[in-house]
Protein backbone atom coordinates (compact mmCIF):
# COMPACT_ATOMS: atom_id res chain seq x y z
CA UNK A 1 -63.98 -4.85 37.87
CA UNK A 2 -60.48 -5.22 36.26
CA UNK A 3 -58.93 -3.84 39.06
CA UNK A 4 -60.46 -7.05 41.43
CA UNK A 5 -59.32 -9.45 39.11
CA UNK A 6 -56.43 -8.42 39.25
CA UNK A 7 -55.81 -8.49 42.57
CA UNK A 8 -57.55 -12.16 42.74
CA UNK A 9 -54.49 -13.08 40.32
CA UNK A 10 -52.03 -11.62 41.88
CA UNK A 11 -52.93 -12.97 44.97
CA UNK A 12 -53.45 -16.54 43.48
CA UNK A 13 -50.27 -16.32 41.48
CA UNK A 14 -48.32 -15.67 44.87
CA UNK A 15 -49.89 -18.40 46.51
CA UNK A 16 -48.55 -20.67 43.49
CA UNK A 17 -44.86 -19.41 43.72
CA UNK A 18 -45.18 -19.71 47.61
CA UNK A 19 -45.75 -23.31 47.21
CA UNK A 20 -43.76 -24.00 44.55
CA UNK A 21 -40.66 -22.61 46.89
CA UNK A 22 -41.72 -24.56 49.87
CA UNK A 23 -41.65 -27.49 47.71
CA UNK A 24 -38.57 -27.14 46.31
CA UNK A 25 -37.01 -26.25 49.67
CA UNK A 26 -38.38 -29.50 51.02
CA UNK A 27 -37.44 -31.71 48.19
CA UNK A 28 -33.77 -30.30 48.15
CA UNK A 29 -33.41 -31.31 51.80
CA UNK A 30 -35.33 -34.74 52.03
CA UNK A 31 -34.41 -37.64 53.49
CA UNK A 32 -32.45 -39.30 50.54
CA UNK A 33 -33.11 -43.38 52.47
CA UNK A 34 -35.55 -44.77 54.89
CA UNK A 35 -34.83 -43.39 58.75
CA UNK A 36 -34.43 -47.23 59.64
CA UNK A 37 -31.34 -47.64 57.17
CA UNK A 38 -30.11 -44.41 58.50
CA UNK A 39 -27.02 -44.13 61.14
CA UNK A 40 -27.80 -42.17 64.24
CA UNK A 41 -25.80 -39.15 62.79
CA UNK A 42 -27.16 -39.52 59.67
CA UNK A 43 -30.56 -39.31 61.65
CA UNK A 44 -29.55 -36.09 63.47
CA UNK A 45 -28.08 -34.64 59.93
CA UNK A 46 -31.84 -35.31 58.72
CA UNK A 47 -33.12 -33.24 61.81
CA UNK A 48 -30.68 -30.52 61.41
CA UNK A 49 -31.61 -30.22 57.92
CA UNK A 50 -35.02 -29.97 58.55
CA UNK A 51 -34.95 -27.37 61.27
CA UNK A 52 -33.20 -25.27 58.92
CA UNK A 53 -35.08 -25.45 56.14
CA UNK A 54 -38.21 -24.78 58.90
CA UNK A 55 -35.94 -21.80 59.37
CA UNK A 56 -35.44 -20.82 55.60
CA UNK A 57 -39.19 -21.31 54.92
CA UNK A 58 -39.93 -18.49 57.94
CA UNK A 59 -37.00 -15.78 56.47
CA UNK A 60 -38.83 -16.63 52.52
CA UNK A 61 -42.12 -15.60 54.27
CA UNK A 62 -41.19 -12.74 56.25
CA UNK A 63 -38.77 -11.65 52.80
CA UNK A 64 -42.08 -11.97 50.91
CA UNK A 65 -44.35 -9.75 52.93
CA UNK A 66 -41.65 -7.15 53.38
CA UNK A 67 -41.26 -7.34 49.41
CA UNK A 68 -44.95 -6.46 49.41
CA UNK A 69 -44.81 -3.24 50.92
């Protein structure tokens, strides 16, 4: 019985800390102003950013599972 709950919290508590990272990632690399104040380069900055952190967010994941093993 111990042994389930604690892989239920394990589980639960790496669900948390995934979140929390994707969160953080996101807020780091937000738009800062609305996209309608924004320059067109400052528009394609905003894009760049977020394909990048898309690309962080995938490397975290597969970083994660490979940690699991």
């Amino acid at each position: 019985m111990n042994r389930i709950v604690g892989m239920i919290g394990r589980r639960l508590m790496r669900q948390m800390i995934n979140k929390g990272v994707d969160a953080g990632i996101d807020k780091t690399l937000g738009a800062k102003k609305d996209k309608r104040d924004m320059s067109r380069s400052e528009r394609e900055q905003l894009q760049a950013s977020k394909t990048n952190s898309k690309r962080a967010k995938k490397g975290l994941r597969v970083l994660r599972k490979i940690g699991r093993f």
